[in-house]
C-alpha atoms as a PDB file:
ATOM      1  CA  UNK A   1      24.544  -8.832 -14.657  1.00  0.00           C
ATOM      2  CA  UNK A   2      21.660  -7.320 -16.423  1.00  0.00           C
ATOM      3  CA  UNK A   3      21.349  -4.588 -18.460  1.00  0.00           C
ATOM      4  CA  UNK A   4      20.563  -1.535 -16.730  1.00  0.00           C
ATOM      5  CA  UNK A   5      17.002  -1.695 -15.891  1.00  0.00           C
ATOM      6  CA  UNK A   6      15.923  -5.091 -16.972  1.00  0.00           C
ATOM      7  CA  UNK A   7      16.980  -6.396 -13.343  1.00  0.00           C
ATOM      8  CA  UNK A   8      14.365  -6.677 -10.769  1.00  0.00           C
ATOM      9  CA  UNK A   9      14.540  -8.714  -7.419  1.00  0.00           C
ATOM     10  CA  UNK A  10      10.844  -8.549  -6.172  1.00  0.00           C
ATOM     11  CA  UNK A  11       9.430 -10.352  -2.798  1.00  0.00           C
ATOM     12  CA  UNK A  12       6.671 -12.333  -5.054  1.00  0.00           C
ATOM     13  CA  UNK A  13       7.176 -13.853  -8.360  1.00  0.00           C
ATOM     14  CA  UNK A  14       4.635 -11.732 -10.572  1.00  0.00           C
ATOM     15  CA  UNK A  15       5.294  -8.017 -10.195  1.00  0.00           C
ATOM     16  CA  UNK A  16       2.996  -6.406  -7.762  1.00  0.00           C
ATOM     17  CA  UNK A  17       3.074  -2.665  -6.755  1.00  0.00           C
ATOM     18  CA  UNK A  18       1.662  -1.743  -3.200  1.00  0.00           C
ATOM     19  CA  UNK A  19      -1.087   1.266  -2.594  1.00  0.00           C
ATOM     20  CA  UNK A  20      -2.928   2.662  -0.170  1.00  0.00           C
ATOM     21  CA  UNK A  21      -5.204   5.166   1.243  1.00  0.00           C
ATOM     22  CA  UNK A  22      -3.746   8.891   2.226  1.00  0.00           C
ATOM     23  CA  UNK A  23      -7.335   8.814   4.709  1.00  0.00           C
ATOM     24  CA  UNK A  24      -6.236   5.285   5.989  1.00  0.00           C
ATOM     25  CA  UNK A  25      -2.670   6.654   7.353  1.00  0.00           C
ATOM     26  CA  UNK A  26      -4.747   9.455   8.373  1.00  0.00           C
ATOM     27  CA  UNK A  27      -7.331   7.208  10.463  1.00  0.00           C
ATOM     28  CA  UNK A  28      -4.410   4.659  11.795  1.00  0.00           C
ATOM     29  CA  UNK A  29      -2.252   8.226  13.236  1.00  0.00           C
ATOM     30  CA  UNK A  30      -5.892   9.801  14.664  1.00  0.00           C
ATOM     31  CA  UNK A  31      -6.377   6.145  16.286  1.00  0.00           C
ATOM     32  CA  UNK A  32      -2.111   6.126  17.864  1.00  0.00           C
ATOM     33  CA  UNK A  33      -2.727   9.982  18.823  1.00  0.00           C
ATOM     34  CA  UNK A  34       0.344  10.577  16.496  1.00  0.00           C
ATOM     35  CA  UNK A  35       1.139  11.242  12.873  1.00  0.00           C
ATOM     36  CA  UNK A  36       1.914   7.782  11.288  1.00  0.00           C
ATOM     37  CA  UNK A  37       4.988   8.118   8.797  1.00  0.00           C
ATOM     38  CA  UNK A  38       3.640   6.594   4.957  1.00  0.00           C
ATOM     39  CA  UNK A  39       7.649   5.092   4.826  1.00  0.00           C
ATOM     40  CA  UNK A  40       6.425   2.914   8.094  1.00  0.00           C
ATOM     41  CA  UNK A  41       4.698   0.768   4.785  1.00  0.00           C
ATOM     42  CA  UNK A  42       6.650   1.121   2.166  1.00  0.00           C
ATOM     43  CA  UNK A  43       4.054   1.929  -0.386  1.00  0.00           C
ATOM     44  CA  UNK A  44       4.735   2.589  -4.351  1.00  0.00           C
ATOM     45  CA  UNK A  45       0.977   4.361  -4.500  1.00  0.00           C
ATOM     46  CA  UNK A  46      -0.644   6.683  -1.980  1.00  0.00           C
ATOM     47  CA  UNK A  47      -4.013   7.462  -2.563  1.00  0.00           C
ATOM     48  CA  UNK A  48      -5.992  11.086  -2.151  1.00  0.00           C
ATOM     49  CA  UNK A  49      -9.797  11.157  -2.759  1.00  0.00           C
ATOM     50  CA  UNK A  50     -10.102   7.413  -1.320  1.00  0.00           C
ATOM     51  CA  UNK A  51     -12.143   6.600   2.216  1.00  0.00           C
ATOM     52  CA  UNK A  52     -10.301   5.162   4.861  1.00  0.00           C
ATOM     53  CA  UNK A  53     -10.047   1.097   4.583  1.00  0.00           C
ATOM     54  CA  UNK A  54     -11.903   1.527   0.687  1.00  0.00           C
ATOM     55  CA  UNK A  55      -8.776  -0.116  -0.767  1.00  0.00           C
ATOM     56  CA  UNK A  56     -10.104  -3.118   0.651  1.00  0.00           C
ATOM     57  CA  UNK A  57     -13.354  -3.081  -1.408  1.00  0.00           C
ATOM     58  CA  UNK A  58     -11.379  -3.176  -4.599  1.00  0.00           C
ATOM     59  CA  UNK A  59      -9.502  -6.943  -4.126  1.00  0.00           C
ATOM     60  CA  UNK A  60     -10.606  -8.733  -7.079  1.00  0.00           C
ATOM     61  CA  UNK A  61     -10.910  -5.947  -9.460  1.00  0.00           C
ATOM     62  CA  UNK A  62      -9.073  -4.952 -12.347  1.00  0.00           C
ATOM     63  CA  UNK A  63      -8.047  -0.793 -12.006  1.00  0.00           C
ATOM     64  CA  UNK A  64      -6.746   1.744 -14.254  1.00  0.00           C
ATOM     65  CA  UNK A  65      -3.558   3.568 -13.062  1.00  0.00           C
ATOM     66  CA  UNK A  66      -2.315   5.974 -15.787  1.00  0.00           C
ATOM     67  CA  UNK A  67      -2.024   4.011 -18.505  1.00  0.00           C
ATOM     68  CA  UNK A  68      -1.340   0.792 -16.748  1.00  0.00           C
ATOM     69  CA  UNK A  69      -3.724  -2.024 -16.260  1.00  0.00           C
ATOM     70  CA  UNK A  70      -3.279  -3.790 -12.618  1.00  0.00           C
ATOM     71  CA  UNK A  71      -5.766  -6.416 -10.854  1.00  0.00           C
ATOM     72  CA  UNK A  72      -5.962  -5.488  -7.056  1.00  0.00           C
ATOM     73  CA  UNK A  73      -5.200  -9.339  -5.868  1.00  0.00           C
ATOM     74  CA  UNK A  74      -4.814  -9.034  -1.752  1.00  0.00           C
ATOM     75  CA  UNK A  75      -4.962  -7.310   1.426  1.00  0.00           C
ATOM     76  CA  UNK A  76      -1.593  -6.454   2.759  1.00  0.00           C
ATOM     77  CA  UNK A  77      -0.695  -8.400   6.071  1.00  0.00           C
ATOM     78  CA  UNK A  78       1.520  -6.407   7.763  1.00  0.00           C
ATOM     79  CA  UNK A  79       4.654  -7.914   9.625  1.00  0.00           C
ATOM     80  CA  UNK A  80       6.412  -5.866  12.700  1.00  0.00           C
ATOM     81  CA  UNK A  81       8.431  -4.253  10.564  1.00  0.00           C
ATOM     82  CA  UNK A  82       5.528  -1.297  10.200  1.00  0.00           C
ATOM     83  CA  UNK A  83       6.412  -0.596  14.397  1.00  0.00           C
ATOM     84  CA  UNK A  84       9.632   1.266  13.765  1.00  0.00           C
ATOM     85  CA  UNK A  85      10.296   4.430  13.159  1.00  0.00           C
ATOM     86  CA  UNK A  86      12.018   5.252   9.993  1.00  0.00           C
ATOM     87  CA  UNK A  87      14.309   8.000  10.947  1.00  0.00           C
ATOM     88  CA  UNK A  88      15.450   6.541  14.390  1.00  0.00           C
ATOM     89  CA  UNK A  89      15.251   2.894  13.908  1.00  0.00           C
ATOM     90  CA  UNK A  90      13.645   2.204  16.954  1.00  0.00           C
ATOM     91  CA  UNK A  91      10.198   0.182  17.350  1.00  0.00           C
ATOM     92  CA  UNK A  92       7.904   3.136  18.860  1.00  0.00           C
ATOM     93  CA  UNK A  93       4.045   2.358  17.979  1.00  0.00           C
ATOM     94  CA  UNK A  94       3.034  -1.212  18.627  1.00  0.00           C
ATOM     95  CA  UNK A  95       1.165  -0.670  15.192  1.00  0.00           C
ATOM     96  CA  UNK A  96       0.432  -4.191  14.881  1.00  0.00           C
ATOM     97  CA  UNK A  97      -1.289  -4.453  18.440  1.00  0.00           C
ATOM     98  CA  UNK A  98      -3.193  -0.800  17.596  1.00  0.00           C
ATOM     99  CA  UNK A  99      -4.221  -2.718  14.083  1.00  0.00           C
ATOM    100  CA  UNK A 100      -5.352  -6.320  15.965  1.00  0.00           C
ATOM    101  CA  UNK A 101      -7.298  -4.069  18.652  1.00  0.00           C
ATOM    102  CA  UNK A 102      -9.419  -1.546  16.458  1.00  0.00           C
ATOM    103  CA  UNK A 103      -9.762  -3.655  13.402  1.00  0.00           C
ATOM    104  CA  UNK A 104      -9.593  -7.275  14.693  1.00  0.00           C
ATOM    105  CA  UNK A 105      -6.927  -7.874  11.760  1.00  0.00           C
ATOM    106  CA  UNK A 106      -2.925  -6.581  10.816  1.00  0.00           C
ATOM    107  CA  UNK A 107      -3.487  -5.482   7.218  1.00  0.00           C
ATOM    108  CA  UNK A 108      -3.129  -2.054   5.665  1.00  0.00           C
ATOM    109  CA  UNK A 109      -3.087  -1.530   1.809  1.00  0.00           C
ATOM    110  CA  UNK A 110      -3.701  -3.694  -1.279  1.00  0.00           C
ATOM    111  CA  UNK A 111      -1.536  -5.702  -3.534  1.00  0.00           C
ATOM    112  CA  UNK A 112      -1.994  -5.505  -7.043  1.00  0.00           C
ATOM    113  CA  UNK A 113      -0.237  -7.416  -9.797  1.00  0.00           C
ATOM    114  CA  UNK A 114       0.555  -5.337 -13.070  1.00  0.00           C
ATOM    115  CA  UNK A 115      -1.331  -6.907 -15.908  1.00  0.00           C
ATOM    116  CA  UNK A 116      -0.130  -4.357 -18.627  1.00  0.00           C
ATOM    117  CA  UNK A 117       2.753  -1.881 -17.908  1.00  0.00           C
ATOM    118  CA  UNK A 118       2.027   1.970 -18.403  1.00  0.00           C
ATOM    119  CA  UNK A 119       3.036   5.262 -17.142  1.00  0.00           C
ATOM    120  CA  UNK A 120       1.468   5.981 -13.840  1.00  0.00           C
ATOM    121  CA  UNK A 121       2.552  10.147 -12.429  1.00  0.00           C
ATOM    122  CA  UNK A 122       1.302  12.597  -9.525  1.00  0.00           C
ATOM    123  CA  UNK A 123      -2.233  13.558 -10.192  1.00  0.00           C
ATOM    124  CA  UNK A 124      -3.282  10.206 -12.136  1.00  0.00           C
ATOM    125  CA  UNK A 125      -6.822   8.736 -11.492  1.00  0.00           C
ATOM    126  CA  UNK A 126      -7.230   5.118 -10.639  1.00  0.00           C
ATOM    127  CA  UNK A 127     -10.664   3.460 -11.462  1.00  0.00           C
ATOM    128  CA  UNK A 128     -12.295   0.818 -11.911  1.00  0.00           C
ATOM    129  CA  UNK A 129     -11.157  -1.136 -15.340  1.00  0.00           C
ATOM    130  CA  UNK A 130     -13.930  -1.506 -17.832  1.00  0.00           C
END
């Protein structure tokens, strides 16, 4: 084991976070007639202030978050884990279908691999790196 903290067990072998747009959820739940639960994709970052899909437009860029330094790397392609409800269990929006339909792809969010750690809190700007 360990020591307490120094442990991690992420999906990809550099450390990414996750993030996306509070006006994308908002478009996705206007498009399924019903309010789309942020747990649905598991996101370490919502974003306010941000158009809907303009997440997208930073891949390839290097953003401030806080004090950390991360490099937006990928589009998130969404498995059908994103079709059940959190609270119930149950798959109850065929998000993936909804996604494939409207958008003629099944990604939602960005990726970004942390380049330099930092402290990243409620209210923080992100921007583009200079």
């Amino acid at each position: 084991m360990g020591e307490f903290g120094k442990t991690r067990y992420p999906d990809r072998e550099a450390v990414h976070i996750s993030l996306v747009s509070q006006a994308t959820l908002n478009h996705l739940s206007e498009i399924a007639g019903r309010q789309i639960d942020v747990r649905r994709f598991r996101p370490n970052i919502v974003l306010d202030g941000v158009p809907a899909w303009g997440e997208f437009d930073w891949v390839g860029k290097e953003m401030q978050l806080g004090t950390a330094r991360i490099a937006i790397t990928a589009r998130i392609n969404r498995c059908l884990n994103i079709e059940v409800n959190p609270e119930t269990g149950e798959r109850d929006i065929s998000l993936l279908t909804l996604l494939q339909k409207n958008f003629q792809h099944t990604q939602t969010g960005v990726l970004a691999q942390v380049i330099t750690n930092g402290t990243v809190a409620i209210g923080d700007t992100l921007r583009i790196a200079e």
